[in-house]
Structures are given as structure tokens and as C-alpha cells.
Protein backbone atom coordinates (compact mmCIF):
# COMPACT_ATOMS: atom_id res chain seq x y z
CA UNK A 1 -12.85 14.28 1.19
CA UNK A 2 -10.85 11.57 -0.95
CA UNK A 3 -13.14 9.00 0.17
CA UNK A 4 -16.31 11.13 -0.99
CA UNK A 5 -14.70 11.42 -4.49
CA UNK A 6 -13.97 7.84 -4.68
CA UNK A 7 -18.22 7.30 -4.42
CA UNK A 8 -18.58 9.73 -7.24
CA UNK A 9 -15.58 8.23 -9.42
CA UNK A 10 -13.58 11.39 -9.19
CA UNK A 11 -10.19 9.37 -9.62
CA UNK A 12 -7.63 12.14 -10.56
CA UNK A 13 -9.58 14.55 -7.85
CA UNK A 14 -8.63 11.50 -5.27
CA UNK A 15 -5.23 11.19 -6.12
CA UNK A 16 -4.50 14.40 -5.29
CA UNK A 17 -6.49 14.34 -1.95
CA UNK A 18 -4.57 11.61 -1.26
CA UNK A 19 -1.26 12.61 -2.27
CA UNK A 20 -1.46 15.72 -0.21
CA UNK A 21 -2.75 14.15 2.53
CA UNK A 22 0.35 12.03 2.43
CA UNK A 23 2.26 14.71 2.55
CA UNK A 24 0.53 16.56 5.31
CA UNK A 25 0.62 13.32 7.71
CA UNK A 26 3.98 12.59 6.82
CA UNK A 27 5.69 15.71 8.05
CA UNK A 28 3.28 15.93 10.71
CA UNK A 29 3.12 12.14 12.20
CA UNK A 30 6.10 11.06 10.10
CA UNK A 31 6.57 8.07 7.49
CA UNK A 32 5.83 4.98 9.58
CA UNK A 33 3.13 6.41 11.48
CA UNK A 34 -0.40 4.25 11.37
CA UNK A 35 -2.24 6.99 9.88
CA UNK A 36 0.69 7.89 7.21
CA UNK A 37 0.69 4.46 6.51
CA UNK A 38 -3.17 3.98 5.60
CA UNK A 39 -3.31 7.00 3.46
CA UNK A 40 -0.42 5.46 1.35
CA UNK A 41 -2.38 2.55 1.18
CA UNK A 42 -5.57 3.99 0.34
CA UNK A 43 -3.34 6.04 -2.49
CA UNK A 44 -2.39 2.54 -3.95
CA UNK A 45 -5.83 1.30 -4.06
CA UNK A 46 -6.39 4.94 -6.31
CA UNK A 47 -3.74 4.51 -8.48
CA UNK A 48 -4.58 0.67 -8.79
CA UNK A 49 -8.12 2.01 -10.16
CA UNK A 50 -6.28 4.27 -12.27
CA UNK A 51 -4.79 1.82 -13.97
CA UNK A 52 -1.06 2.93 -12.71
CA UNK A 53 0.19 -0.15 -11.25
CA UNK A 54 3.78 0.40 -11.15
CA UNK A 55 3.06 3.39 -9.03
CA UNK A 56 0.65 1.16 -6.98
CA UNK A 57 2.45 -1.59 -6.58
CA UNK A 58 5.72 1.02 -5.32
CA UNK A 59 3.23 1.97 -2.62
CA UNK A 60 2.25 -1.10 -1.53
CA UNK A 61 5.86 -2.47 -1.46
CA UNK A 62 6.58 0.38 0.98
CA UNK A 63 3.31 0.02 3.30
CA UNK A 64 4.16 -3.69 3.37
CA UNK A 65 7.90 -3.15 4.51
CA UNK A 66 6.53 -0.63 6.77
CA UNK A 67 4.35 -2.58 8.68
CA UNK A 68 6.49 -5.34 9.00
CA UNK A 69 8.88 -3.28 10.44
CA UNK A 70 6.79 -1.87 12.90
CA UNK A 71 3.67 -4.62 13.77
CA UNK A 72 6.06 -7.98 12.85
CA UNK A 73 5.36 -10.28 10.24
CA UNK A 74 2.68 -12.40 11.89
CA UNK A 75 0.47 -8.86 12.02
CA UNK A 76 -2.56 -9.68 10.30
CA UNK A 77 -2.23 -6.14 9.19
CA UNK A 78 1.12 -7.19 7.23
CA UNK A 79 -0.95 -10.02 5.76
CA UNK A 80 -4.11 -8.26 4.05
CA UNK A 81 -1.11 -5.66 2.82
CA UNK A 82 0.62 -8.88 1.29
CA UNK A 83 -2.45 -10.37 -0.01
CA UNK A 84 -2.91 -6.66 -1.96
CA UNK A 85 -0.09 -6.52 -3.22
CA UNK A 86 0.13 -9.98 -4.50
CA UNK A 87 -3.23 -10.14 -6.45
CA UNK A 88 -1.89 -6.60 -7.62
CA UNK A 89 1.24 -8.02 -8.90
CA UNK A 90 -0.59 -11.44 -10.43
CA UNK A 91 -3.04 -9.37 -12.03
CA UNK A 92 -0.42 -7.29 -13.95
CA UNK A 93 1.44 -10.79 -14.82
CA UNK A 94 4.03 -10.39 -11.78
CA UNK A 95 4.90 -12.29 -9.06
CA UNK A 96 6.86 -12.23 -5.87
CA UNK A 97 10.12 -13.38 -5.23
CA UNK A 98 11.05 -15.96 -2.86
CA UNK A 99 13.78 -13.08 -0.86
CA UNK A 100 10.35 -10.66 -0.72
CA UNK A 101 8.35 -12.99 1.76
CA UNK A 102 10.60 -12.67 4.66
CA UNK A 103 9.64 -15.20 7.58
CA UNK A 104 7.17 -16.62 5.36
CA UNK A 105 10.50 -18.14 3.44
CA UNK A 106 12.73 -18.96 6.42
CA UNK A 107 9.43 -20.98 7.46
CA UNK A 108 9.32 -23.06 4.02
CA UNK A 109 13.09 -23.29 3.90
């Protein structure tokens, strides 16, 4: 259903799809769950089109942590999740620190 608002740019109506299908999934699959995690996500992309980036890029931060967590930093999952959140964070004139990209860090260090 949030998907079928997103075609008719029904933004608000999609946030709330999304936001309660959050909810539902976690509870039901719980908070790291693939599923939980790709509603969050496509709640970030919502709110990014909203024009609330703090709340988006809060999301994100959480999917990314998530999946690292669970799939490992070389996932390539983790990486288009990183990649989101860091054109997110350039395009609102942020950036990420050093201590945020994990292995990628130890690797340069």
C-alpha cells in the first residue's frame, strides 16, 4: 500500500504506512529482522522526500548499524545502505566521521 502512494505522491499517507508497518514487523519479526530492516529503510527514503532529514538520516544510521551487525561489513547490502546515507548526509552539508566507517577505517589506518 505505501509503495502505491509513493506513485501517486501521497507522502504523509506513506509515512504512516510505513511507520505502522514498522511497527507491525517489529513486534512480529523483531528489530533486526530483514524485512523490519527494509521497511525502515524504505521509511528513510519517505522522510528523505519529505524533506525531514534528521529523521532520515536517524533511520539510516540504524539500518546501517543493523546490517553490519548482522550481514558483516563487506555485505554489499551494508554498502548501498552507506552509500544512502552518505549522499544523504553530503546533500544536507554533513559528512561522516572517520570512527563511523568501521573496517573501512581500520583498512586506511
Amino acid at each position: 500500500m505505501g509503495l502505491a502512494c509513493v506513485q501517486i505522491d501521497l507522502l504523509d499517507e506513506v509515512a504512516d504506512l510505513f511507520e505502522e508497518a514498522k511497527g507491525v514487523l517489529k513486534v512480529e519479526y523483531g528489530p533486526h529482522h530483514p524485512d523490519t530492516l527494509g521497511v525502515y529503510s524504505k521509511l528513510a527514503g519517505t522522510y528523505d522526500a519529505m524533506g525531514r532529514w534528521e529523521d532520515a538520516i536517524e533511520i539510516l544510521e540504524y539500518v546501517v548499524g543493523m546490517r553490519e551487525e548482522k550481514l558483516g561489513t563487506a555485505s554489499s547490502d551494508v554498502d548501498d545502505e552507506k552509500r544512502r546515507l552518505a549522499q544523504l548526509l553530503k546533500d544536507v552539508g554533513r559528512d561522516r566521521t572517520k570512527k563511523d566507517l568501521s573496517l573501512e577505517f581500520l583498512l586506511d589506518g
